[in-house]
N, C-alpha and C. Protein backbone atom coordinates (compact mmCIF):
# COMPACT_ATOMS: atom_id res chain seq x y z
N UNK A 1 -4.59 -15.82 -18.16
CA UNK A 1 -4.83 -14.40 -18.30
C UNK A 1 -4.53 -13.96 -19.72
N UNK A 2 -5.60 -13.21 -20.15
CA UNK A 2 -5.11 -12.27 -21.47
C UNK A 2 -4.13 -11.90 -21.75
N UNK A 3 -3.35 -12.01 -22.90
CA UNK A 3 -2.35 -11.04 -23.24
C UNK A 3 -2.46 -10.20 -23.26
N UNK A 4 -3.25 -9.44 -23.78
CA UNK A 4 -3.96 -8.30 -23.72
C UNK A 4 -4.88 -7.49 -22.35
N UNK A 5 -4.36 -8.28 -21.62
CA UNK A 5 -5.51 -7.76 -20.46
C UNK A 5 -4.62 -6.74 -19.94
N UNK A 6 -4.91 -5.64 -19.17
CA UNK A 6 -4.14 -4.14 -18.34
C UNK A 6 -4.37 -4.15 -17.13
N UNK A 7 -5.51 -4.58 -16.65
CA UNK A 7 -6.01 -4.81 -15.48
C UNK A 7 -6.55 -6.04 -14.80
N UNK A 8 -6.42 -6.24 -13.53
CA UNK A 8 -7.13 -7.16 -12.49
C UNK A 8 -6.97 -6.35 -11.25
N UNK A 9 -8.70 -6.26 -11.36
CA UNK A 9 -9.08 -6.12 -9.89
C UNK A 9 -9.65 -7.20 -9.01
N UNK A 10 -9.57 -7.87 -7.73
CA UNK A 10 -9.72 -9.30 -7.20
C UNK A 10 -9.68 -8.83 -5.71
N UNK A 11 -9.95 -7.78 -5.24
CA UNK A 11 -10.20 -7.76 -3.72
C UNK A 11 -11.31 -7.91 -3.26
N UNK A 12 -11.26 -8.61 -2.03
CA UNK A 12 -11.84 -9.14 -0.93
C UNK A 12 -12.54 -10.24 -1.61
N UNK A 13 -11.86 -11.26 -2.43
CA UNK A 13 -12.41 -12.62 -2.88
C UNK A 13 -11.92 -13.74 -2.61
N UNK A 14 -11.70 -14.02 -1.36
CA UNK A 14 -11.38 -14.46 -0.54
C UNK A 14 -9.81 -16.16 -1.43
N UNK A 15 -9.30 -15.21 -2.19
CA UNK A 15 -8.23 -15.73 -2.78
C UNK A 15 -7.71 -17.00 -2.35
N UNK A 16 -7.23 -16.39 -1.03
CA UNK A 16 -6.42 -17.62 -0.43
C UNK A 16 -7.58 -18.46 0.82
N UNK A 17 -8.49 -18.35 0.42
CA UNK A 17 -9.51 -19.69 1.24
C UNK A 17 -9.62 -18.98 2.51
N UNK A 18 -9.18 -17.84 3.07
CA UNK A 18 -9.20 -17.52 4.28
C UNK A 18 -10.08 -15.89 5.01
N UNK A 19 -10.48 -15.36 5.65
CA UNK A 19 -11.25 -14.75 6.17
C UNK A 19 -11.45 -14.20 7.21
N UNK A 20 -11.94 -12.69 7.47
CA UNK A 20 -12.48 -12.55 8.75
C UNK A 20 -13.50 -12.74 8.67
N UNK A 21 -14.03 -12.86 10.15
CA UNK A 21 -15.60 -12.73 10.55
C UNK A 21 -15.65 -12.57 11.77
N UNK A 22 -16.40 -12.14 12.48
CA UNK A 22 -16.86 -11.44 13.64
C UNK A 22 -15.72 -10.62 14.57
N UNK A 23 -15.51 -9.76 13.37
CA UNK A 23 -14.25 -8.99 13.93
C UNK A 23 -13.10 -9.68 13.32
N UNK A 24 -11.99 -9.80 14.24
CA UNK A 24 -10.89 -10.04 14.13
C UNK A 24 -10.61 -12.08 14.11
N UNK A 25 -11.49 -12.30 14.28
CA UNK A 25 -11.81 -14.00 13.96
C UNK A 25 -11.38 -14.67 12.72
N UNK A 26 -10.31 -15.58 12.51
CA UNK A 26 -10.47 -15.69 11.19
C UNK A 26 -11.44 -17.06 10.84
N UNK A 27 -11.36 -17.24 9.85
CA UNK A 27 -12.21 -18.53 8.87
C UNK A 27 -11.61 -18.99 7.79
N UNK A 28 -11.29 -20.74 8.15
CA UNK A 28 -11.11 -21.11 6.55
C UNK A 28 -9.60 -21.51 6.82
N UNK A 29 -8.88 -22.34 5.43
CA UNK A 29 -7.77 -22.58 5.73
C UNK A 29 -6.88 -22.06 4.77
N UNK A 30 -5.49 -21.85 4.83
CA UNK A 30 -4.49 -20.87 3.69
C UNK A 30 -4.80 -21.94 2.56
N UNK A 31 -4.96 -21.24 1.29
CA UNK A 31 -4.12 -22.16 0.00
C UNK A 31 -3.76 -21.43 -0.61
N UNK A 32 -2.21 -21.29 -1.50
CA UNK A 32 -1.63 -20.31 -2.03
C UNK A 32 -1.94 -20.66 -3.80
N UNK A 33 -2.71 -21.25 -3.53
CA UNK A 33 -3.33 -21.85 -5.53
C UNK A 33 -3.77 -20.77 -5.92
N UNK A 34 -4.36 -19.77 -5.41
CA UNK A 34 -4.88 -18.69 -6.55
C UNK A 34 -3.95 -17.75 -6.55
N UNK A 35 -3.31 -17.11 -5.69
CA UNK A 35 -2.35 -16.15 -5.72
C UNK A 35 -0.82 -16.63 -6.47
N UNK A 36 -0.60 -17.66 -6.05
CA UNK A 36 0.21 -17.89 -6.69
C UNK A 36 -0.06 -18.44 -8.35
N UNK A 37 -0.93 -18.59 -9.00
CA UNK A 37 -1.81 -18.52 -10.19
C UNK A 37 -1.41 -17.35 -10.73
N UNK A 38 -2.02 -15.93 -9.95
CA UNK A 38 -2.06 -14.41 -10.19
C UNK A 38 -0.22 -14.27 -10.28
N UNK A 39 0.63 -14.94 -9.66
CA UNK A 39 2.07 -14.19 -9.45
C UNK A 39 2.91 -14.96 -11.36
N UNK A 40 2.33 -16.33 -11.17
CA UNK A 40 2.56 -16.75 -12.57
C UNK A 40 2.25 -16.04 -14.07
N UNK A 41 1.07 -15.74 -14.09
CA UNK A 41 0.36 -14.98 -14.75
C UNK A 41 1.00 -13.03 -14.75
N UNK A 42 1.54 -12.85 -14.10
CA UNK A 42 2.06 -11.29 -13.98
C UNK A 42 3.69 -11.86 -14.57
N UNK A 43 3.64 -12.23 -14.19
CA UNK A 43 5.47 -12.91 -14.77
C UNK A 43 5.50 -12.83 -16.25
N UNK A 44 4.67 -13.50 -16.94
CA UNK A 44 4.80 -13.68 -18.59
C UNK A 44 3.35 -12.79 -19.25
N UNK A 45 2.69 -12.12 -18.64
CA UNK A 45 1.80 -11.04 -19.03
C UNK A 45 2.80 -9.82 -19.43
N UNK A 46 2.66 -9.20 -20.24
CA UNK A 46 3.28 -8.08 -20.33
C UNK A 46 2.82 -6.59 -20.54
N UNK A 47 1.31 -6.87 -20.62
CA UNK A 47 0.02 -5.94 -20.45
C UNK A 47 -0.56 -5.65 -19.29
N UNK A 48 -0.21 -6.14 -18.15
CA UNK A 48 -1.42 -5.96 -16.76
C UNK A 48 -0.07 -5.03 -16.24
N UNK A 49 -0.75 -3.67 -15.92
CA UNK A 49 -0.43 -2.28 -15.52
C UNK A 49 -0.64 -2.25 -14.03
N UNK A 50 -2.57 -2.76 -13.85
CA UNK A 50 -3.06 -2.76 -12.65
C UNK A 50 -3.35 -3.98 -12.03
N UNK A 51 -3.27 -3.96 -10.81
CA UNK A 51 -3.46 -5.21 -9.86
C UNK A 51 -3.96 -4.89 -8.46
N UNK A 52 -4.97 -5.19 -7.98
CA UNK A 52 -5.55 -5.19 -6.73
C UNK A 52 -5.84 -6.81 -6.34
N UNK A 53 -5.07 -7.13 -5.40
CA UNK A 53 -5.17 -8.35 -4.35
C UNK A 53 -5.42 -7.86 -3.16
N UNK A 54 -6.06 -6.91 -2.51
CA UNK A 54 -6.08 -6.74 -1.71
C UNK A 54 -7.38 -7.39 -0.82
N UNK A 55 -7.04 -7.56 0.80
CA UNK A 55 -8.42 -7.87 1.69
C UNK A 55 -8.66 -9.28 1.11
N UNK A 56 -7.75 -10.02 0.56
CA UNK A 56 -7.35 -11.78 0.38
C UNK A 56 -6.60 -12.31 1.66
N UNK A 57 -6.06 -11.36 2.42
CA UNK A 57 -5.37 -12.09 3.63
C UNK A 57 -3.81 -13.15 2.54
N UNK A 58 -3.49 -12.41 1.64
CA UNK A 58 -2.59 -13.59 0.89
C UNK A 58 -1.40 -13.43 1.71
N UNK A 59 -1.35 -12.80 2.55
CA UNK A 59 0.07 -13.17 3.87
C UNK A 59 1.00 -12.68 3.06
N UNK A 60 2.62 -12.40 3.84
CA UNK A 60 3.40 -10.66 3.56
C UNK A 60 4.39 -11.99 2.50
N UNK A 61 4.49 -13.28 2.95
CA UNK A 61 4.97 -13.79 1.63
C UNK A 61 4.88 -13.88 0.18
N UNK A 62 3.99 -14.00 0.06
CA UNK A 62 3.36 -13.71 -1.31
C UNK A 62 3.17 -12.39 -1.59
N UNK A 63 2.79 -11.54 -0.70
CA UNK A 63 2.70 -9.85 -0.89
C UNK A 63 4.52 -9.78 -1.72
N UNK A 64 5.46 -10.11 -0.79
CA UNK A 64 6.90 -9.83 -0.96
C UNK A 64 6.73 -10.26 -2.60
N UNK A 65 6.55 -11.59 -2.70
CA UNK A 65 6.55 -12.52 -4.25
C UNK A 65 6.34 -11.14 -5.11
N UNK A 66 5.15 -10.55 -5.04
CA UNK A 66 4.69 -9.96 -6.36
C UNK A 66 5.05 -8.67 -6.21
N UNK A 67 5.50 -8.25 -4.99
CA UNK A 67 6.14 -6.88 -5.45
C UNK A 67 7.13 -6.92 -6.32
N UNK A 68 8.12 -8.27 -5.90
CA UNK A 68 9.33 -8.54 -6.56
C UNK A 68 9.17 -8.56 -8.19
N UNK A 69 8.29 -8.76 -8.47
CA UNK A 69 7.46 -9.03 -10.21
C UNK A 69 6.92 -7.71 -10.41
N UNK A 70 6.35 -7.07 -9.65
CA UNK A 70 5.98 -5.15 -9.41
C UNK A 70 7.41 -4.75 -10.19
N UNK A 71 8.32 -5.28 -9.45
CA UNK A 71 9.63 -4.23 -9.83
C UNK A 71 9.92 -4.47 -10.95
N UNK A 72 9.58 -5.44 -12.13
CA UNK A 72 9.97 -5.26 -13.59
C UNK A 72 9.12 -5.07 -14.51
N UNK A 73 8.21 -4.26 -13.66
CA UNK A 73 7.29 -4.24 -14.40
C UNK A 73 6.92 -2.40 -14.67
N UNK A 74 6.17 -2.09 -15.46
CA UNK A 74 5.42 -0.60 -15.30
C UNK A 74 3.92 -0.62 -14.48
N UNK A 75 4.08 -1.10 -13.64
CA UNK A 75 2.70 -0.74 -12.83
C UNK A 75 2.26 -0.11 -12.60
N UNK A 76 0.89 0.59 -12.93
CA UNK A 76 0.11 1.77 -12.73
C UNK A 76 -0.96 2.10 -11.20
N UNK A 77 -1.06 0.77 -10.93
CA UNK A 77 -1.50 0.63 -9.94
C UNK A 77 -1.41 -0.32 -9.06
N UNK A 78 -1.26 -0.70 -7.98
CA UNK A 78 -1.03 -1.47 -7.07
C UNK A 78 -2.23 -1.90 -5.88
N UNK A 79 -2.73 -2.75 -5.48
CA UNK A 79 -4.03 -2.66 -4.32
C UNK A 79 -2.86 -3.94 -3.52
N UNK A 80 -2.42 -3.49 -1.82
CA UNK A 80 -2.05 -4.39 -1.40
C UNK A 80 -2.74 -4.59 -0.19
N UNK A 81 -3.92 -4.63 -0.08
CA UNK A 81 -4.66 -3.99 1.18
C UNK A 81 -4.38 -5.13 2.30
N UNK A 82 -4.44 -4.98 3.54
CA UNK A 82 -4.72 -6.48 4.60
C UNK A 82 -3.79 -6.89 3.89
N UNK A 83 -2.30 -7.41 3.96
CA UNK A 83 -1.55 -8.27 3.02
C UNK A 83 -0.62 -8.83 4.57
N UNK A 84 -0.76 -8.51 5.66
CA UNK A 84 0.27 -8.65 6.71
C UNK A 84 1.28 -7.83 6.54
N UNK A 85 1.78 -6.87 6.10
CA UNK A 85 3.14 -6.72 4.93
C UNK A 85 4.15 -6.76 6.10
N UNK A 86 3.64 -5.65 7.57
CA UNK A 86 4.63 -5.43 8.39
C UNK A 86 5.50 -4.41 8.23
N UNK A 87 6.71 -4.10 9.00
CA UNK A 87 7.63 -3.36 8.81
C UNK A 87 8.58 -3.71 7.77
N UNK A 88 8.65 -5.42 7.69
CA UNK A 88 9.60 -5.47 6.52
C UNK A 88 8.83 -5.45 5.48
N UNK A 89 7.73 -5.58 5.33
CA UNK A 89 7.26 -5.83 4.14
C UNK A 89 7.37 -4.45 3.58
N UNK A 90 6.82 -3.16 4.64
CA UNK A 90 7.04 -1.73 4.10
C UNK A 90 8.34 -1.40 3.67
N UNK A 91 9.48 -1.60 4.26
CA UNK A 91 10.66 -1.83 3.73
C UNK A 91 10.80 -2.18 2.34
N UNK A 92 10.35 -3.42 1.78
CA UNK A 92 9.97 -3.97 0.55
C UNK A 92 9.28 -2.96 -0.47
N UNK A 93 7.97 -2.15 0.08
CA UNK A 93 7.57 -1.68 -0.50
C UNK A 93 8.30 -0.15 -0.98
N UNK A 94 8.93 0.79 0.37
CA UNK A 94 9.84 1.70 -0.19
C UNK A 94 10.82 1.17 -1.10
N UNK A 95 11.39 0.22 -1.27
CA UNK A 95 12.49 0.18 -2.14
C UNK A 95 11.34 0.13 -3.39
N UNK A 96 10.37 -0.60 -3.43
CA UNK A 96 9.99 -0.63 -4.87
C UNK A 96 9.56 0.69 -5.20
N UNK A 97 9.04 1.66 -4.49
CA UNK A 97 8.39 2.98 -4.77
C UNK A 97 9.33 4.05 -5.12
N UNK A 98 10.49 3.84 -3.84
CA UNK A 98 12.12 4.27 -4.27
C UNK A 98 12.13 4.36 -6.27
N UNK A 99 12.32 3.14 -6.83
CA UNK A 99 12.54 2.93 -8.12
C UNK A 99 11.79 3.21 -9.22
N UNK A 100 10.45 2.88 -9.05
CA UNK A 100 9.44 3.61 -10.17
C UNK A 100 8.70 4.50 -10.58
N UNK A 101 8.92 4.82 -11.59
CA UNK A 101 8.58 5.67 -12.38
C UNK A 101 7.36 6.02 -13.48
N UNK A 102 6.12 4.81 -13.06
CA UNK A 102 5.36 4.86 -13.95
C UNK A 102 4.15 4.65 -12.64
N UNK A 103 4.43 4.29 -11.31
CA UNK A 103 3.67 3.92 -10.16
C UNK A 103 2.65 5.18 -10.01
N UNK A 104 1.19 5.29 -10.24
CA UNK A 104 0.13 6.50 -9.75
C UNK A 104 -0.77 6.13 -8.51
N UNK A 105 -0.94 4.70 -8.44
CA UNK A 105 -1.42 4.56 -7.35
C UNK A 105 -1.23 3.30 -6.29
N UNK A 106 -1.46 3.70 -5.31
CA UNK A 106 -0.61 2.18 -4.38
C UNK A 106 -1.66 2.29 -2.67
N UNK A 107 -2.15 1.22 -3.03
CA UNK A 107 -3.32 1.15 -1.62
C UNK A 107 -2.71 -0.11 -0.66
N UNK A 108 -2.28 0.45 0.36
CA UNK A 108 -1.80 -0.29 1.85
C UNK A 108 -2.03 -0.12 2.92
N UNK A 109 -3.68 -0.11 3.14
CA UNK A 109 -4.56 -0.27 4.05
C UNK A 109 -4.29 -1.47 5.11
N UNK A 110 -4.30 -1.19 6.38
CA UNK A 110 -4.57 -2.16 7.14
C UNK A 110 -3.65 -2.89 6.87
N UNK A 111 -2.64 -2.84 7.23
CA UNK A 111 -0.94 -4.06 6.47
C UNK A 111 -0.20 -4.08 7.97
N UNK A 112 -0.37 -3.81 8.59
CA UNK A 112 0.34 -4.81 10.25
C UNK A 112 1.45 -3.85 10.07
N UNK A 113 1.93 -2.25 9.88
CA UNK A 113 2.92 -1.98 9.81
C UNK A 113 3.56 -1.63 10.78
N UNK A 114 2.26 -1.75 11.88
CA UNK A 114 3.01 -1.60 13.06
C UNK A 114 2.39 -3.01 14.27
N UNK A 115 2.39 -3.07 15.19
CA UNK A 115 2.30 -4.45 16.20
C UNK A 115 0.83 -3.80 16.97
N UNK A 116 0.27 -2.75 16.12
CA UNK A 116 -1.33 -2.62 17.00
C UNK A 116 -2.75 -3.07 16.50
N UNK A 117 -2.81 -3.23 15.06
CA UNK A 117 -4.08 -3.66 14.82
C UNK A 117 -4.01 -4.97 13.26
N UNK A 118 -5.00 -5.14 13.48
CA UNK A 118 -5.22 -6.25 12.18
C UNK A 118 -4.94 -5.14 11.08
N UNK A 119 -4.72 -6.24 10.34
CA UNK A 119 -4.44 -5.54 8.75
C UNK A 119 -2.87 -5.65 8.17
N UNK A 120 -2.37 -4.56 7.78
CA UNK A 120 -0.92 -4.02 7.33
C UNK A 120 0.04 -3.93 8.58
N UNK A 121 -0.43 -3.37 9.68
CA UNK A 121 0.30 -3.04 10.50
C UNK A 121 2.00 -1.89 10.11
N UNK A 122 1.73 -1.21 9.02
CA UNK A 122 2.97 -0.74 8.70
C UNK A 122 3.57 0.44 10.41
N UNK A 123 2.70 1.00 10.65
CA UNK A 123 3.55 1.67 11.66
C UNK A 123 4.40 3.02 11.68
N UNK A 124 4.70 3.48 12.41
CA UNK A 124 5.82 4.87 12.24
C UNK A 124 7.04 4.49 11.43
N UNK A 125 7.37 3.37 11.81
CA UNK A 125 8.81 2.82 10.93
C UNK A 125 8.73 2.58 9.72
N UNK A 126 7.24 1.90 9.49
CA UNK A 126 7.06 1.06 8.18
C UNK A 126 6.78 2.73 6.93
N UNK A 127 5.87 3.85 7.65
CA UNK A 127 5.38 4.67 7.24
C UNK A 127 6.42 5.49 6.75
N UNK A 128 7.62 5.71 7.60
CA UNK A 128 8.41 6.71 7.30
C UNK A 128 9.23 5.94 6.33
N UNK A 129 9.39 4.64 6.31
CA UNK A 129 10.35 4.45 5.10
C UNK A 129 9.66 4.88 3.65
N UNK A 130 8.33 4.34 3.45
CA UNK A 130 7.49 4.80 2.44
C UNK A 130 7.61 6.57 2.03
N UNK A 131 7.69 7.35 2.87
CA UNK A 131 7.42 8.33 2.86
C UNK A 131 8.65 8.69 2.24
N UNK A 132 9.91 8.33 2.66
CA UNK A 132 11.27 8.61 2.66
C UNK A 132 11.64 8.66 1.04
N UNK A 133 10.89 6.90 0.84
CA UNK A 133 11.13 6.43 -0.68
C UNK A 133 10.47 7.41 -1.63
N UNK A 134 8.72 7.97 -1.39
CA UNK A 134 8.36 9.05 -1.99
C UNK A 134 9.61 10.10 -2.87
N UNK A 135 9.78 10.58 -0.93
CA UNK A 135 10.62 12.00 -1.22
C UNK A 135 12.32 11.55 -2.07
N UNK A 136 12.36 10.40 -1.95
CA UNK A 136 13.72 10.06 -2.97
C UNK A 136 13.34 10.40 -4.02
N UNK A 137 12.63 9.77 -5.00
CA UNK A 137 12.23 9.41 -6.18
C UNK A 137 11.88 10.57 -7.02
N UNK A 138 13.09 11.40 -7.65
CA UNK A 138 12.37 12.15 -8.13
C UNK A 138 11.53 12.38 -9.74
N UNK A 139 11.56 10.83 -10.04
CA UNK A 139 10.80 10.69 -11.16
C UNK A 139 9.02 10.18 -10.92
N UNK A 140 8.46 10.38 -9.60
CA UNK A 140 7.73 9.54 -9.05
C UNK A 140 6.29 10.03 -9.28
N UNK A 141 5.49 9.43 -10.00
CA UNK A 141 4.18 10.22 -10.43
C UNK A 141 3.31 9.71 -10.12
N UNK A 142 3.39 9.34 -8.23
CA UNK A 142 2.65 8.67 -6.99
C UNK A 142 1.25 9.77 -7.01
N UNK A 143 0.12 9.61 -7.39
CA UNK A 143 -1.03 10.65 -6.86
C UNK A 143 -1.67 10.48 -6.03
N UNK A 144 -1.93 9.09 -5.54
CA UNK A 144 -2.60 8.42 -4.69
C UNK A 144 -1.97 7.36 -3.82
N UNK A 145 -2.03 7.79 -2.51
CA UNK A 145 -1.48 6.54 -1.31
C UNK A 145 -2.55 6.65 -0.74
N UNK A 146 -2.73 5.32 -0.42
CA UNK A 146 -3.81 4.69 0.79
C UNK A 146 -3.11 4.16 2.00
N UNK A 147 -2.67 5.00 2.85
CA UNK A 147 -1.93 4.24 4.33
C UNK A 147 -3.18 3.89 5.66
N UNK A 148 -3.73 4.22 5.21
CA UNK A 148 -5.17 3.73 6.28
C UNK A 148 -4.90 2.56 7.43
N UNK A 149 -5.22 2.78 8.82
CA UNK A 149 -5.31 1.59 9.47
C UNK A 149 -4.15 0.81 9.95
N UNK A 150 -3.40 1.71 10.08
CA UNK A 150 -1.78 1.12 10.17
C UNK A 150 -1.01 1.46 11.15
N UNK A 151 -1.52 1.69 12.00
CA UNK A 151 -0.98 2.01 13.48
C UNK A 151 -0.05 2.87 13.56
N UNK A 152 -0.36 4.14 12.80
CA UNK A 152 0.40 5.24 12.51
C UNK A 152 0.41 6.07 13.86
N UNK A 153 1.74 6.85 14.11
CA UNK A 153 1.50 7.51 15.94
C UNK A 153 1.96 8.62 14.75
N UNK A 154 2.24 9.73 16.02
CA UNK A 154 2.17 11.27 15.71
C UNK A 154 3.93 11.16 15.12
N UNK A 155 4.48 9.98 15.30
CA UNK A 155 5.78 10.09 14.63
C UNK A 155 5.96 9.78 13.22
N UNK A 156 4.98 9.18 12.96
CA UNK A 156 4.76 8.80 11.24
C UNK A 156 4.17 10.16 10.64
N UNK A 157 3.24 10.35 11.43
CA UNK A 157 2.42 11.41 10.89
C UNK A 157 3.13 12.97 10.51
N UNK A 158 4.56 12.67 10.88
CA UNK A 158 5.77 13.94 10.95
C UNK A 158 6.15 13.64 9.80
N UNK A 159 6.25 11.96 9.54
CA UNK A 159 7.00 11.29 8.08
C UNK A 159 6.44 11.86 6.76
N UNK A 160 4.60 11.65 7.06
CA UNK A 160 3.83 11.94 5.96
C UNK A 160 3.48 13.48 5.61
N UNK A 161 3.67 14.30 6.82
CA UNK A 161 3.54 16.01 6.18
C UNK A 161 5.34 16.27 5.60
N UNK A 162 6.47 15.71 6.03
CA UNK A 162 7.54 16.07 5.54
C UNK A 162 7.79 15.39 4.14
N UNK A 163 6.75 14.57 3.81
CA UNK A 163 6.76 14.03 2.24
C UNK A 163 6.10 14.83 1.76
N UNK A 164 4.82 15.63 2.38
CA UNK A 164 3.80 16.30 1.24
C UNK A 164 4.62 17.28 1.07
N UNK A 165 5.26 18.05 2.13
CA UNK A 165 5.97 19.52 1.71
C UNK A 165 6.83 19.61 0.60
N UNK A 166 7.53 18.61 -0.11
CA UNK A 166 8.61 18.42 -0.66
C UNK A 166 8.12 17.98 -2.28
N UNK A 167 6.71 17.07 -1.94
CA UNK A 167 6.32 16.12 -3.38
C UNK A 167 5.18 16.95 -4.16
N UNK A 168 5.12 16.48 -5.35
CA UNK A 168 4.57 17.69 -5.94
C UNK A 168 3.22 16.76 -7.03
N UNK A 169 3.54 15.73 -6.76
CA UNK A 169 2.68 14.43 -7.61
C UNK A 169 1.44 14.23 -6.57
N UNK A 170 1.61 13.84 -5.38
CA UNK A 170 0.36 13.37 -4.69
C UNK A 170 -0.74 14.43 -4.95
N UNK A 171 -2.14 13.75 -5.16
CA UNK A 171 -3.04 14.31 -4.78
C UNK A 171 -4.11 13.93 -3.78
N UNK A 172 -3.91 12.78 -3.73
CA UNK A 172 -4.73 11.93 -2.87
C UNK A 172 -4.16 11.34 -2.10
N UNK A 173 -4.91 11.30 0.13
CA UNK A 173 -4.17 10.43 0.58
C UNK A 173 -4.95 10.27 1.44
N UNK A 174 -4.74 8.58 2.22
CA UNK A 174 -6.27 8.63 3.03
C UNK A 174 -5.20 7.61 4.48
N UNK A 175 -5.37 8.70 5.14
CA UNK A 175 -4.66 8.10 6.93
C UNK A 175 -5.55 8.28 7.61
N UNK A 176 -6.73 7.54 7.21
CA UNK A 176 -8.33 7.59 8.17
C UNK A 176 -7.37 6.32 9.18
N UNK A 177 -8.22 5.90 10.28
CA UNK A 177 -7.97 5.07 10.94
C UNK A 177 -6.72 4.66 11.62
N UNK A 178 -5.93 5.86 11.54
CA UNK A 178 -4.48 5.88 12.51
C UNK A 178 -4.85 6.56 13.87
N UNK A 179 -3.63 6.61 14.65
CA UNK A 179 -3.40 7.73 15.91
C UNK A 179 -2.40 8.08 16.13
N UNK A 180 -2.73 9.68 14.98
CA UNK A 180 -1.90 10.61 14.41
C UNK A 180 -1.54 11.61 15.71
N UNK A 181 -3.04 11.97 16.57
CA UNK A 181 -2.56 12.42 17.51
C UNK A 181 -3.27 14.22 16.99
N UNK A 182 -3.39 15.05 17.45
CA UNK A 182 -3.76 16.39 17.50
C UNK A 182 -2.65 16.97 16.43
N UNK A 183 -1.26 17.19 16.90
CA UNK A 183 -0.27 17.31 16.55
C UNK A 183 0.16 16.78 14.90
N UNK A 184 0.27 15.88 14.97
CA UNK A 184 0.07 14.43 13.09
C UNK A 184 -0.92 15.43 12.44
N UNK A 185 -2.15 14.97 12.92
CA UNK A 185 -3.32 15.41 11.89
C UNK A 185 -3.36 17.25 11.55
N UNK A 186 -2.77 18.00 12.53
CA UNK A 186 -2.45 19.60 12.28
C UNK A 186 -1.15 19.74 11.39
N UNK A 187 0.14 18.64 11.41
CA UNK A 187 1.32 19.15 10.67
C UNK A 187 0.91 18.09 9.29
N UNK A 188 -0.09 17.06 9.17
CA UNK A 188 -0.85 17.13 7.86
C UNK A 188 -1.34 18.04 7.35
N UNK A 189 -2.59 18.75 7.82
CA UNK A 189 -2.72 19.28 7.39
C UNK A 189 -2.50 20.94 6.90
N UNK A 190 -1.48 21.11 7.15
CA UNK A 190 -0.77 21.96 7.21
C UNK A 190 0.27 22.01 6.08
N UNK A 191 0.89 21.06 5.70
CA UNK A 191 1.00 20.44 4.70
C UNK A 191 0.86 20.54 3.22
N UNK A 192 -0.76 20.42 3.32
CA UNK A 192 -1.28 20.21 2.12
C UNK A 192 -2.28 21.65 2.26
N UNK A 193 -2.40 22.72 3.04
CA UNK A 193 -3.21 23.80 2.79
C UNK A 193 -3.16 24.41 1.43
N UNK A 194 -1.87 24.41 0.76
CA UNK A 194 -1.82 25.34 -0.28
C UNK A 194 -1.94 24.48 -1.17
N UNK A 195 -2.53 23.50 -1.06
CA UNK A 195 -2.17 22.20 -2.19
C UNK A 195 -3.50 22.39 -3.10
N UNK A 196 -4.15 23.19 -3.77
CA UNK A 196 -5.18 23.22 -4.66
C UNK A 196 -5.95 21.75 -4.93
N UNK A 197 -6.89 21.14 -4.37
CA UNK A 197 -7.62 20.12 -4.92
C UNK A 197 -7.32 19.24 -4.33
N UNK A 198 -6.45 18.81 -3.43
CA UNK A 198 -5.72 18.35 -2.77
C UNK A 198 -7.10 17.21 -2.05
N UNK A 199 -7.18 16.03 -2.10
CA UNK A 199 -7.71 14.87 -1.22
C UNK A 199 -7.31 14.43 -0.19
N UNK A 200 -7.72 14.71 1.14
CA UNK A 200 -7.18 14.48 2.14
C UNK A 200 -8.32 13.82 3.57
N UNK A 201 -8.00 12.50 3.68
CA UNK A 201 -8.92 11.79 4.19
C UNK A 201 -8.35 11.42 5.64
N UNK A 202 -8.15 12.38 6.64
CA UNK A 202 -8.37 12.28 7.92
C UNK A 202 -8.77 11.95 8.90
């Protein structure tokens, strides 16, 4: 990788040899040669800001690896999409969001955060820690979260309007593909009514 390079974008290129297809089916076998390539390469780069691995299926181990390299770094952007991350992995991820200060965007689509669908799975637990870490941080110039697909219930969805009321950085946020529930998707948006310009993907 460039010294000079700021960015890599690399989602859905099937990184680690592996795949869906016909739905929830996978294809192909793990190899951690390219990702772990990408985690070497972020280590002694001191220019790459942005990084999207996402929709590689690179599993919540390696997700964990490079957040850990996220945290000494100034990252501007983050893509962790489909990564498995889980509840601990969201865990992982509030503490890193907890801490930085240069973070604008962070996509964790589909990450298993909870035990209902493919992807992230982050969940009410996984969601509210994220949310929590938001509302800590008050140096945090987060504009954009992608929690999409994450088996969010109407108890997360309490997590994510009690972050918007409080944060003053987000502008963008996309909890398409949860079940927020009548209740979630009204104290969202409710939320963000007075929020001028405000992106909100429901």
């Amino acid at each position: 990788v460039s010294a000079s390079l700021t960015s890599v974008s690399l989602s859905s290129n099937r990184l680690c040899g592996v795949w869906y297809e016909g739905g929830s089916k996978t294809q192909g076998t793990y190899d951690a040669t390219g990702i772990n390539a990408i985690a070497d390469s972020l280590r002694v780069n001191a220019s790459l800001t942005s990084v999207d691995v996402g929709f590689n299926k690179i599993g919540k181990e390696a997700a964990l690896e490079l957040i850990s390299i996220f945290k000494q770094k100034e990252m501007v952007f983050v893509g962790l999409g489909e990564c498995n991350l889980g509840p601990e992995g969201a865990a992982a991820v509030a503490e890193y969001v907890r801490g930085s200060a240069s973070l604008t965007t962070i996509m964790l689509s589909s990450n298993r955060l909870s035990n209902m669908f493919l992807g992230n799975r982050l969940g009410d637990e996984g969601v509210a820690a994220i949310c929590n870490a938001v509302k800590e941080n008050m140096q945090t110039k987060l504009a954009t979260l992608d929690i999409s697909c994450n088996g969010v219930g109407t108890a997360g969805a309490e997590s994510v309007a009690n972050m918007l009321l409080v944060n003053a950085s987000l502008t963008k946020l996309n909890v398409k593909y949860n079940s927020l529930g009548t209740e979630g998707e009204a104290a969202i948006k409710e939320a963000v009514s007075g929020k001028e310009g405000f992106k909100l993907d429901l």
